[in-house]
C-alpha atoms as a PDB file:
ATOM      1  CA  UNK A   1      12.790   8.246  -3.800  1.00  0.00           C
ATOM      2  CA  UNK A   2      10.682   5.583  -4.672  1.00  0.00           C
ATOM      3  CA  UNK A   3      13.005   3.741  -6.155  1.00  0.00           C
ATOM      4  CA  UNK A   4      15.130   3.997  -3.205  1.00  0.00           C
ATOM      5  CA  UNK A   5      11.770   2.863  -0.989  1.00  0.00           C
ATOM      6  CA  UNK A   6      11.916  -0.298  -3.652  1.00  0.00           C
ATOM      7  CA  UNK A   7      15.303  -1.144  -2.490  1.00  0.00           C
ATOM      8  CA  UNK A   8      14.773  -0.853   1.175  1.00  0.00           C
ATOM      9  CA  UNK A   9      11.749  -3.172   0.686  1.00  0.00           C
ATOM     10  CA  UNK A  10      13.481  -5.675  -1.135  1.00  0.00           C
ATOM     11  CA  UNK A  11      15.849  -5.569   2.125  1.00  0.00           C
ATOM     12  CA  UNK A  12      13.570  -5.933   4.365  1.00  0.00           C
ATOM     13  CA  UNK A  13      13.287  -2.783   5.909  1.00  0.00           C
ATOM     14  CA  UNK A  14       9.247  -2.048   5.506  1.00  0.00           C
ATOM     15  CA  UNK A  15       9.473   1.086   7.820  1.00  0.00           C
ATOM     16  CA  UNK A  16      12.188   2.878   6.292  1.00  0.00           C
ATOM     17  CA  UNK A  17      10.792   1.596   2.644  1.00  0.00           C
ATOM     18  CA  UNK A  18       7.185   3.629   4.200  1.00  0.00           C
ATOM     19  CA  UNK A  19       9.223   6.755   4.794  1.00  0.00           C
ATOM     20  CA  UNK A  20      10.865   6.617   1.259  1.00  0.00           C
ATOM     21  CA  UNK A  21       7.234   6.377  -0.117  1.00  0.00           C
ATOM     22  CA  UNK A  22       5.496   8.973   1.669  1.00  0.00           C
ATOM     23  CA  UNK A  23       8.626  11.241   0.278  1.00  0.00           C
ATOM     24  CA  UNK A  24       7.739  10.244  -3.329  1.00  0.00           C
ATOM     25  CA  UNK A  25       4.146  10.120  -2.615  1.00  0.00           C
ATOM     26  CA  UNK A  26       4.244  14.193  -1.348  1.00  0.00           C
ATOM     27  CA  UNK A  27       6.131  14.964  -4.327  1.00  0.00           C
ATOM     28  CA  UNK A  28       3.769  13.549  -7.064  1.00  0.00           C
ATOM     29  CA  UNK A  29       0.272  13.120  -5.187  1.00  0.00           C
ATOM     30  CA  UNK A  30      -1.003  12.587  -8.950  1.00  0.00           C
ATOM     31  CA  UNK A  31       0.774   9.399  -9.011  1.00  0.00           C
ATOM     32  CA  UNK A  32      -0.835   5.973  -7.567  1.00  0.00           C
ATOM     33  CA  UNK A  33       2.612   4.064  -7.742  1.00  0.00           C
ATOM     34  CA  UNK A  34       4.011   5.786  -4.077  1.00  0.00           C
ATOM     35  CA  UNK A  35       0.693   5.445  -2.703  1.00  0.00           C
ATOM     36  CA  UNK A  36      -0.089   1.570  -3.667  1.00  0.00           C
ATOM     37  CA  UNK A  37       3.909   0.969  -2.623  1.00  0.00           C
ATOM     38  CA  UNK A  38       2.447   2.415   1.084  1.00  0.00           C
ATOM     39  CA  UNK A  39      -0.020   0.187   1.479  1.00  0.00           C
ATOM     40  CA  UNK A  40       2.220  -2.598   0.578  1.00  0.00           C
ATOM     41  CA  UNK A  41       5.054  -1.838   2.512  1.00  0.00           C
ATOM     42  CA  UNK A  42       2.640  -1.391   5.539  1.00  0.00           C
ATOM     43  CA  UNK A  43       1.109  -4.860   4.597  1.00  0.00           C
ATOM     44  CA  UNK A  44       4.057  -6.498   4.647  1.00  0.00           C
ATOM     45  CA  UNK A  45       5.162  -5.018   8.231  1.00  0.00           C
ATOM     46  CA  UNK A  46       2.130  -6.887   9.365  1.00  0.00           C
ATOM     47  CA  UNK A  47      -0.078  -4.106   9.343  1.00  0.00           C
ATOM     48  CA  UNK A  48      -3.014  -5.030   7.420  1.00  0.00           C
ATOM     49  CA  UNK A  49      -5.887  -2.855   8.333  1.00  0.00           C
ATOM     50  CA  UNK A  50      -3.321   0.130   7.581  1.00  0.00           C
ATOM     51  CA  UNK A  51      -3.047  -0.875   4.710  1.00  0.00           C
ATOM     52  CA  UNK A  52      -6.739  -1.335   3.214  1.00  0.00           C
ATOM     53  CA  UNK A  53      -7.565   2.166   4.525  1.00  0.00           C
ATOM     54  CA  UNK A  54      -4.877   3.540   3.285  1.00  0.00           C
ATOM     55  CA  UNK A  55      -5.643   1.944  -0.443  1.00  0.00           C
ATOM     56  CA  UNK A  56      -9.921   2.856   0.150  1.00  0.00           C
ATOM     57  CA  UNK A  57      -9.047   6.530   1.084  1.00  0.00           C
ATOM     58  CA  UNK A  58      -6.776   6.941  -1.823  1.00  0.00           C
ATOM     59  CA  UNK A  59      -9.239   5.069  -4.351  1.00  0.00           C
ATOM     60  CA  UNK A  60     -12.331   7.214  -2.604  1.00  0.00           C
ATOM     61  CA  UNK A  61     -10.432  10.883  -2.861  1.00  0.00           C
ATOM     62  CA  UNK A  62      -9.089  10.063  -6.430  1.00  0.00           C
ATOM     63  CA  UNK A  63     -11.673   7.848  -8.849  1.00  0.00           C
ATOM     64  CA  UNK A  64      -8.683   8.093 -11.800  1.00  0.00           C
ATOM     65  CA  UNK A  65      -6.554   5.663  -9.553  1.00  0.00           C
ATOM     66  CA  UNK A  66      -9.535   3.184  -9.523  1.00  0.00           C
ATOM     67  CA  UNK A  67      -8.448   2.924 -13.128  1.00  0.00           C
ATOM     68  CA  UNK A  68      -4.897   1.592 -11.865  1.00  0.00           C
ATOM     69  CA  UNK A  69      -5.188  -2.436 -11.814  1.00  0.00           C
ATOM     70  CA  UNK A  70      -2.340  -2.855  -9.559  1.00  0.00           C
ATOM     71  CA  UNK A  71      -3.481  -0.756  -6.538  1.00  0.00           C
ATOM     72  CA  UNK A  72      -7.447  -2.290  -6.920  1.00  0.00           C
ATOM     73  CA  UNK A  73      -5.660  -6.140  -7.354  1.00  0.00           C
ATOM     74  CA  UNK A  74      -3.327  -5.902  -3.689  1.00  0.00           C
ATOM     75  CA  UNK A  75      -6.351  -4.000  -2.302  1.00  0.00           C
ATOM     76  CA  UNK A  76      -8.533  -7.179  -3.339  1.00  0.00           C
ATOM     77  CA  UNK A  77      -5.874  -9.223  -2.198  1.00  0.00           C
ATOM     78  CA  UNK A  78      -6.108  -7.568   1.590  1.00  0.00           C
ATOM     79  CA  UNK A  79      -9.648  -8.277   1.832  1.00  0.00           C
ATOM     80  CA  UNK A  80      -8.920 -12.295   0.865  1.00  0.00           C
ATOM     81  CA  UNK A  81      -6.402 -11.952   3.649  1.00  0.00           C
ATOM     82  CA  UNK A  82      -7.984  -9.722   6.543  1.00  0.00           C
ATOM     83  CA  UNK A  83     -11.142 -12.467   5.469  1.00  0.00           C
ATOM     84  CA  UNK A  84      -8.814 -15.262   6.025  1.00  0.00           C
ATOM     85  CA  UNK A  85      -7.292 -13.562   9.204  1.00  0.00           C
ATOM     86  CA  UNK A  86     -10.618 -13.090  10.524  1.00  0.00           C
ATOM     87  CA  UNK A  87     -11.728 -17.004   9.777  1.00  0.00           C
ATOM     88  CA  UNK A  88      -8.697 -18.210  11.428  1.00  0.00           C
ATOM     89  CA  UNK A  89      -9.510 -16.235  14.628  1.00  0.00           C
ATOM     90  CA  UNK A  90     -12.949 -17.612  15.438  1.00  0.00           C
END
């Protein structure tokens, strides 16, 4: 499922990638891959603050996935771009 969430992604198709992820996501809660692949598919269908909250709740429910460097890096990344959002709208 994830992998299948990958290649709808890669086609463009961020809401039907989301669904695939959620799938993979309810199958393995344990794993931070389906979860981080969320917040990045939401991201990229423009849908930023979804996204942080998304990667806070996960990191605030389950500490071990603060250990994953990928899903802490794009969730640093969405704060340099909500801050950048946020500069360009004043």
């Amino acid at each position: 499922l994830n992998l299948e969430g990958l290649l709808l992604f890669a086609s463009d198709t961020f809401q039907d990638a989301i669904t695939k992820f959620e799938e993979a996501s309810s199958l393995s809660p344990e794993n931070p891959v389906p979860c981080n692949n969320i917040s990045v598919g939401h991201m990229y269908a423009k849908n930023l603050h979804v996204s942080i909250k998304l990667l806070e709740n996960k990191l605030a429910q389950n500490h071990a996935f603060i250990l994953e460097k990928p899903m802490v890096l794009n969730l640093c990344s969405m704060y340099e771009l909500a801050s950048a959002r946020s500069n360009e709208s004043k």
